[in-house]
PDB file of N, CA and C in Angstrom:
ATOM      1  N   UNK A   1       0.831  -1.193   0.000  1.00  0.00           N
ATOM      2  CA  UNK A   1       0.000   0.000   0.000  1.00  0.00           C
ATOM      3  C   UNK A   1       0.874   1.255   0.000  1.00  0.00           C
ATOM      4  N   UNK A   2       1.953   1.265  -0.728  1.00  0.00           N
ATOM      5  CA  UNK A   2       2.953   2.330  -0.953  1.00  0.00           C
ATOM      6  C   UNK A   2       2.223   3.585  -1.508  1.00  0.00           C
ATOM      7  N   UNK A   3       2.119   4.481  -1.023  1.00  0.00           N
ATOM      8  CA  UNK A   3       1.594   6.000  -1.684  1.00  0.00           C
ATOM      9  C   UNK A   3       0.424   6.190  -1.172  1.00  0.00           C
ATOM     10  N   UNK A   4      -0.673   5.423  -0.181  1.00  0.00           N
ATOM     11  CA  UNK A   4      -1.860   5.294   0.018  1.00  0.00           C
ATOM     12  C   UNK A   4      -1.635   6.132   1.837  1.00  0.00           C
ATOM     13  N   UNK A   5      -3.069   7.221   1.901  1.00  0.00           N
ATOM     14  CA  UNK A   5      -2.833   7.210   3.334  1.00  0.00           C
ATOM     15  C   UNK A   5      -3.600   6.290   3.927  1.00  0.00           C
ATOM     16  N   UNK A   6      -2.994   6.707   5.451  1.00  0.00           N
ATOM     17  CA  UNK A   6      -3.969   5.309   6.518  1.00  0.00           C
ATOM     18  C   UNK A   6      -5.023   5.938   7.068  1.00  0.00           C
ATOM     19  N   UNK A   7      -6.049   4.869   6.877  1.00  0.00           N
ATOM     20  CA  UNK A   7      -7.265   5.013   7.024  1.00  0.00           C
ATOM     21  C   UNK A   7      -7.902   6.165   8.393  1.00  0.00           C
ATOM     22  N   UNK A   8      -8.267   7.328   8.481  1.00  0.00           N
ATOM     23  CA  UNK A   8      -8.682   8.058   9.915  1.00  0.00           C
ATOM     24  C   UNK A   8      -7.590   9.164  10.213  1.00  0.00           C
ATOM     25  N   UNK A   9      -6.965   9.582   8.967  1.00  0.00           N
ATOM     26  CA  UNK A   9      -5.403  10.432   8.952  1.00  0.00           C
ATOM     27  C   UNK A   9      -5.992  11.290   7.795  1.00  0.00           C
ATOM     28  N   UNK A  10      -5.657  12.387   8.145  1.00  0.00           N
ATOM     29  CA  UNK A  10      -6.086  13.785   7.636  1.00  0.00           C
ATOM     30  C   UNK A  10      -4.514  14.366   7.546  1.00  0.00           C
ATOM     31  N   UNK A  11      -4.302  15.079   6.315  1.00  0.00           N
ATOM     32  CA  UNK A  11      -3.498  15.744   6.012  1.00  0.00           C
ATOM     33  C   UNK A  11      -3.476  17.340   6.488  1.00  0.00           C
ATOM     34  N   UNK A  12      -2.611  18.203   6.642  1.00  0.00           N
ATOM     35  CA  UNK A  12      -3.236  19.454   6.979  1.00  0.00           C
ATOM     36  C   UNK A  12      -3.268  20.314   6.117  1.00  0.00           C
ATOM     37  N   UNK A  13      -4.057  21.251   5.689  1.00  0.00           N
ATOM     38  CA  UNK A  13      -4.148  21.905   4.601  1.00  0.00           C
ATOM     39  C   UNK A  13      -2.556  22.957   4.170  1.00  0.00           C
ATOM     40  N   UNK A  14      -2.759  22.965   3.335  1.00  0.00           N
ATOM     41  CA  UNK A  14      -1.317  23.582   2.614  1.00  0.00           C
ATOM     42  C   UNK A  14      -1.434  25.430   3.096  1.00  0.00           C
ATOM     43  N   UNK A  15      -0.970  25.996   3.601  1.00  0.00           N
ATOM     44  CA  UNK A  15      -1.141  27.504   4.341  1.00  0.00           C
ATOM     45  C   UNK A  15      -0.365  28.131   2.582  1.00  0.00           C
ATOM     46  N   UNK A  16      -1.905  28.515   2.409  1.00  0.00           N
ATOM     47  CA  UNK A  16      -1.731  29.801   0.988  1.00  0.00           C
ATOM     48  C   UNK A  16      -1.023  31.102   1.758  1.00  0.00           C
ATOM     49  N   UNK A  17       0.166  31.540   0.519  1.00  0.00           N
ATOM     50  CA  UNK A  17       0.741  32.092   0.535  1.00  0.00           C
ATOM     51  C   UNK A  17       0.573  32.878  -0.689  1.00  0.00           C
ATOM     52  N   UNK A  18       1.495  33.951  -0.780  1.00  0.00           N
ATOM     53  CA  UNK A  18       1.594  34.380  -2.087  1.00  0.00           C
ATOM     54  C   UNK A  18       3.276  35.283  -2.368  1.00  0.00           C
ATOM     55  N   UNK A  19       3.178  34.570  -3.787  1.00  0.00           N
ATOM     56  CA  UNK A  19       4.706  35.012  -4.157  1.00  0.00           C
ATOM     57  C   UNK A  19       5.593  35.801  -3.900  1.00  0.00           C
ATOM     58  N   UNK A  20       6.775  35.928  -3.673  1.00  0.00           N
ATOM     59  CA  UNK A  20       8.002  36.670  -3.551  1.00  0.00           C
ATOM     60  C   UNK A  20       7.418  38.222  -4.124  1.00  0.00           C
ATOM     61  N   UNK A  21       6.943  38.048  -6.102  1.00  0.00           N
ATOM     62  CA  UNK A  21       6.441  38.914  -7.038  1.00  0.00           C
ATOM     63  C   UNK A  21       5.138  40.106  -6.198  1.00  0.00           C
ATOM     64  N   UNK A  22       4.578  39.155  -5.833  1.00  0.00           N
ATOM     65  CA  UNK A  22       3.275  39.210  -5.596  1.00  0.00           C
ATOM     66  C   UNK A  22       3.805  40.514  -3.967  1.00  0.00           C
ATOM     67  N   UNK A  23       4.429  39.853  -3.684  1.00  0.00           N
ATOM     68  CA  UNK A  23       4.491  40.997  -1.745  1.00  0.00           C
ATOM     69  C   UNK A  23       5.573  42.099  -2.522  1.00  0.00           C
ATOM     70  N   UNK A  24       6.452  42.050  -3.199  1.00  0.00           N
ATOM     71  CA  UNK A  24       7.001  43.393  -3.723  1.00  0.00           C
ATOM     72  C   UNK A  24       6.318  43.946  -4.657  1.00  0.00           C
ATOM     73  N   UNK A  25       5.111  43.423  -5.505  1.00  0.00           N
ATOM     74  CA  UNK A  25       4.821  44.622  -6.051  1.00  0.00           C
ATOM     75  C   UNK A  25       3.033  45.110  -5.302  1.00  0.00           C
ATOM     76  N   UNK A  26       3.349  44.644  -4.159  1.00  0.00           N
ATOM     77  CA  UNK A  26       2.291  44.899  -2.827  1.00  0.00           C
ATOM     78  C   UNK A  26       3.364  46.163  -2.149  1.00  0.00           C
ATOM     79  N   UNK A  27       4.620  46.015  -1.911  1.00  0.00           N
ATOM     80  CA  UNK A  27       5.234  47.073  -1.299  1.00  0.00           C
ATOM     81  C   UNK A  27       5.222  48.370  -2.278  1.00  0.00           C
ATOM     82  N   UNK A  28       5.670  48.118  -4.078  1.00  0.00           N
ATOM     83  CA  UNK A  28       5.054  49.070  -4.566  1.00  0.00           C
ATOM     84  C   UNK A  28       4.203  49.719  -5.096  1.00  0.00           C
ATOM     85  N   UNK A  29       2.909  49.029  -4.445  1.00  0.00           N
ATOM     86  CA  UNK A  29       1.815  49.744  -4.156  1.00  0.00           C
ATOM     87  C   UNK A  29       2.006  50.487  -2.994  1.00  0.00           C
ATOM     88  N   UNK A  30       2.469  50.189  -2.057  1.00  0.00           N
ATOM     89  CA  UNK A  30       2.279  50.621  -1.040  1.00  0.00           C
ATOM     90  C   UNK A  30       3.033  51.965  -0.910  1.00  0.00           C
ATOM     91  N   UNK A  31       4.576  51.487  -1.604  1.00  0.00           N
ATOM     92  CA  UNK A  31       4.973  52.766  -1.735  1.00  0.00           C
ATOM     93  C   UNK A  31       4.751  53.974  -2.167  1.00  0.00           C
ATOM     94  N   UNK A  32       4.119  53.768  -3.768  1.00  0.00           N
ATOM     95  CA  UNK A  32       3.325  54.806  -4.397  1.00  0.00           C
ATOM     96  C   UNK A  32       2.520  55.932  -3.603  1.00  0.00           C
ATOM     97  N   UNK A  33       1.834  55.406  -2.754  1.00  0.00           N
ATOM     98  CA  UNK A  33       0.896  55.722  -2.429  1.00  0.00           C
ATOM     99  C   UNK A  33       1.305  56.515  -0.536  1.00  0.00           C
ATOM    100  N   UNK A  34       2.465  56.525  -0.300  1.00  0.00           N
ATOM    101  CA  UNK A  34       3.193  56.654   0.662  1.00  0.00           C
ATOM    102  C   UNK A  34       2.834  56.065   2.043  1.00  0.00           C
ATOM    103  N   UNK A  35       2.254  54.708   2.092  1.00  0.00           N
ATOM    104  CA  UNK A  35       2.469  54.298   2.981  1.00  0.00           C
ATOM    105  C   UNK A  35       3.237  53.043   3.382  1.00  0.00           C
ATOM    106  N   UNK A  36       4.704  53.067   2.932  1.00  0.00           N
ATOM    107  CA  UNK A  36       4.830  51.659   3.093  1.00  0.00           C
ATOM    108  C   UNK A  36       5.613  51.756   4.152  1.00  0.00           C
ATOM    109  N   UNK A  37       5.522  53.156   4.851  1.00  0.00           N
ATOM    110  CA  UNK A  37       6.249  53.146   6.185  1.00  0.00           C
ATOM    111  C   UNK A  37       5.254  52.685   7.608  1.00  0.00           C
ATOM    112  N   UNK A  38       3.971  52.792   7.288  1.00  0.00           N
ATOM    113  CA  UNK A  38       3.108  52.230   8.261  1.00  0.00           C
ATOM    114  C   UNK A  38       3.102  50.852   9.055  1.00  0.00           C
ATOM    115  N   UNK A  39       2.995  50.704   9.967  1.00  0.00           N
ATOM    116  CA  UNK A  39       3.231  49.165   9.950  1.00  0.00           C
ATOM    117  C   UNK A  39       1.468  48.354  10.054  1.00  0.00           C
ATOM    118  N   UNK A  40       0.661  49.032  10.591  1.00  0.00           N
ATOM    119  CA  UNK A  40      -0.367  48.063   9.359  1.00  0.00           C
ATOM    120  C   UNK A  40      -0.334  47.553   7.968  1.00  0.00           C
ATOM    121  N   UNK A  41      -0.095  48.850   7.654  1.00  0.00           N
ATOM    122  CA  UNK A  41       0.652  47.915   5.834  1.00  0.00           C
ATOM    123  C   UNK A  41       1.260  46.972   5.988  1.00  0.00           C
ATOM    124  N   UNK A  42       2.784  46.990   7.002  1.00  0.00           N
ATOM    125  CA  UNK A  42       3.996  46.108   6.447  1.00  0.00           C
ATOM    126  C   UNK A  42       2.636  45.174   6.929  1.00  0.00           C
ATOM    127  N   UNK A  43       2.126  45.137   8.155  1.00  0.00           N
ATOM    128  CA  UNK A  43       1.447  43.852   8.553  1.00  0.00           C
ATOM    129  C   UNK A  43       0.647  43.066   7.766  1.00  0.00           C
ATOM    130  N   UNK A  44      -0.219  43.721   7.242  1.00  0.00           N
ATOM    131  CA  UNK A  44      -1.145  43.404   5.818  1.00  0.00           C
ATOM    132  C   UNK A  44      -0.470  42.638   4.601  1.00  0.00           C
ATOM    133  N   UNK A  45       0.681  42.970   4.315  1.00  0.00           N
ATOM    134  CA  UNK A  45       1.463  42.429   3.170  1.00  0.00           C
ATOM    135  C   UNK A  45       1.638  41.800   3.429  1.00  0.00           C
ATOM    136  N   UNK A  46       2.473  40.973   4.636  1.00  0.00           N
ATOM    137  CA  UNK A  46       3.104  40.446   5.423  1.00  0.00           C
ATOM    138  C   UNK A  46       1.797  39.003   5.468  1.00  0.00           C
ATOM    139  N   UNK A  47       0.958  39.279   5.646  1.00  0.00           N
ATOM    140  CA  UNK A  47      -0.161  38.205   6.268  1.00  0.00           C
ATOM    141  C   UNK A  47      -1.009  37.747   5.322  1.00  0.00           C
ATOM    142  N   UNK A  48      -1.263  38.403   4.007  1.00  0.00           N
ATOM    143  CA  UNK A  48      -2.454  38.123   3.358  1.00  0.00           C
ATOM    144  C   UNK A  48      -2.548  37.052   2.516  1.00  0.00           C
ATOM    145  N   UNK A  49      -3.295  36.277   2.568  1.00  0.00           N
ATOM    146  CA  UNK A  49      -3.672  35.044   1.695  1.00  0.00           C
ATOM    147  C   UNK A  49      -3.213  35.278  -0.003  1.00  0.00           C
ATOM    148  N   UNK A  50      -3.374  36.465  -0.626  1.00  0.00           N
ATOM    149  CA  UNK A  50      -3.501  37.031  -1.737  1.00  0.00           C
ATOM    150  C   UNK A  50      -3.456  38.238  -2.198  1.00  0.00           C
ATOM    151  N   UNK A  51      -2.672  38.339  -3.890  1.00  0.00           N
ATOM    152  CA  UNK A  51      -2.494  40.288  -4.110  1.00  0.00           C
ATOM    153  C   UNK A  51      -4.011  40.926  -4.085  1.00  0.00           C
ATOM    154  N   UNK A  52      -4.993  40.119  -4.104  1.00  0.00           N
ATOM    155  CA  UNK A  52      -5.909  41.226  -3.864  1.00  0.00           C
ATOM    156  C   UNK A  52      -6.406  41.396  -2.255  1.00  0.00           C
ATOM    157  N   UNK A  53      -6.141  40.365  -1.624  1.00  0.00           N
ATOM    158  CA  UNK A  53      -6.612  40.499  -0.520  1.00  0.00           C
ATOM    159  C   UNK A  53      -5.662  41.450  -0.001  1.00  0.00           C
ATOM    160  N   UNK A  54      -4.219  42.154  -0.085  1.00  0.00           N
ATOM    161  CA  UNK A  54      -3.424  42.525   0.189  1.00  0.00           C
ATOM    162  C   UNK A  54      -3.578  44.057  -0.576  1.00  0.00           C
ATOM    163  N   UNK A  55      -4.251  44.385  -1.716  1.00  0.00           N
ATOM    164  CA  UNK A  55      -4.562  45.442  -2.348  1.00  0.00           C
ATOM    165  C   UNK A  55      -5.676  46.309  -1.487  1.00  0.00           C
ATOM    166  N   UNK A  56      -6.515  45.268  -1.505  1.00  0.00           N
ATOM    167  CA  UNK A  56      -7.752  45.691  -0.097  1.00  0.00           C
ATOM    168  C   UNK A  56      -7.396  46.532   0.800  1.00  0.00           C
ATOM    169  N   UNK A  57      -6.664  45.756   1.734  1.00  0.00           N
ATOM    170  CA  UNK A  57      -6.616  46.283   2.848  1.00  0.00           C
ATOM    171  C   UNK A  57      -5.278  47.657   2.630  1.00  0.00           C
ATOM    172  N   UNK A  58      -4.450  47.805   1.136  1.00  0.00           N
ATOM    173  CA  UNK A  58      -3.735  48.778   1.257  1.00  0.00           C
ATOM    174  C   UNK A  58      -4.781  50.083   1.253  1.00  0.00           C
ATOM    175  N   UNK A  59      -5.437  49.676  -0.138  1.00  0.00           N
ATOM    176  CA  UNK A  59      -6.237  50.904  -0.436  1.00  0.00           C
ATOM    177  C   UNK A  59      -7.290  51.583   0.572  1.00  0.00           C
ATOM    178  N   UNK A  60      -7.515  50.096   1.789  1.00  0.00           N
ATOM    179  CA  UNK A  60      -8.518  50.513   2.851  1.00  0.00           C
ATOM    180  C   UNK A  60      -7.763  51.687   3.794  1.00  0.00           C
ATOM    181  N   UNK A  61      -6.609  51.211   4.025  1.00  0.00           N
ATOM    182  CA  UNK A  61      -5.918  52.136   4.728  1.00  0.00           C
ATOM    183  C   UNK A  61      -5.464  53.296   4.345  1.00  0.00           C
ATOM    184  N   UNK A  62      -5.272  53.269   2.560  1.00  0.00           N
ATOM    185  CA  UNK A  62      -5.272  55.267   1.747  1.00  0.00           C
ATOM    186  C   UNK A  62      -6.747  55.960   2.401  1.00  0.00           C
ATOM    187  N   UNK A  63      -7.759  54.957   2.181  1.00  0.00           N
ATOM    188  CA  UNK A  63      -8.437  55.709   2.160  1.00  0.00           C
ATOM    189  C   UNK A  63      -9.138  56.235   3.674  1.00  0.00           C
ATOM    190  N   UNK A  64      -8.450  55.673   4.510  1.00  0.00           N
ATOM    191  CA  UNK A  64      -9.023  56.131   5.943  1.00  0.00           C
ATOM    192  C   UNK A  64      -7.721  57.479   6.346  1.00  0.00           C
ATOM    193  N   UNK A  65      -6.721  57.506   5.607  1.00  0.00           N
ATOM    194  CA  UNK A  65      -5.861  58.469   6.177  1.00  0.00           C
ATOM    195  C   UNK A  65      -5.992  59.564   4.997  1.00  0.00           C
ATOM    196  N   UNK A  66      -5.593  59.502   3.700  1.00  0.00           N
ATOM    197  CA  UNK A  66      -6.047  60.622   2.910  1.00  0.00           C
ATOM    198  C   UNK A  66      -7.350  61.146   2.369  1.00  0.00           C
ATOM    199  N   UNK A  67      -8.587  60.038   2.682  1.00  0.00           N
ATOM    200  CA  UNK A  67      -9.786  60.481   2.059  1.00  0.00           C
ATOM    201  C   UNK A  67     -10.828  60.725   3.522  1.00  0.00           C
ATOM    202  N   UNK A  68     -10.342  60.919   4.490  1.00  0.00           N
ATOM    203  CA  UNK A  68     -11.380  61.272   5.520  1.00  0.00           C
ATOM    204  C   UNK A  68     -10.851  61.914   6.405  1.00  0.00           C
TER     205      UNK A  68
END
């Protein structure tokens, strides 16, 4: 039974990440836009499942400091 799992054994899911590409051109978004000195940002980049989930929360944060 070579390659087979054992019966009542759960694998653990694979923790999505996103690319090397993907978090630097998240920093230059971030930079553009002058916040990549914040550290919610770095945190946001840093954590997010995905470039859009990571676009989100940049643009959420332009828009709570320059649009209000």
């Amino acid at each position: 039974m070579k390659g087979r799992a054992v019966a009542g054994t759960m694998r653990e899911p694979a923790k999505k990440t996103i690319s090397r590409q993907d978090k630097k051109d998240l920093k230059t978004l971030a930079d553009d836009f002058g916040l990549l000195g914040r550290e919610d940002v770095q945190e946001a980049i840093e954590t997010c499942n995905s470039y859009a989930e990571g676009q989100r929360e940049i643009m959420r944060v332009y828009t709570a400091v320059y649009l209000n």
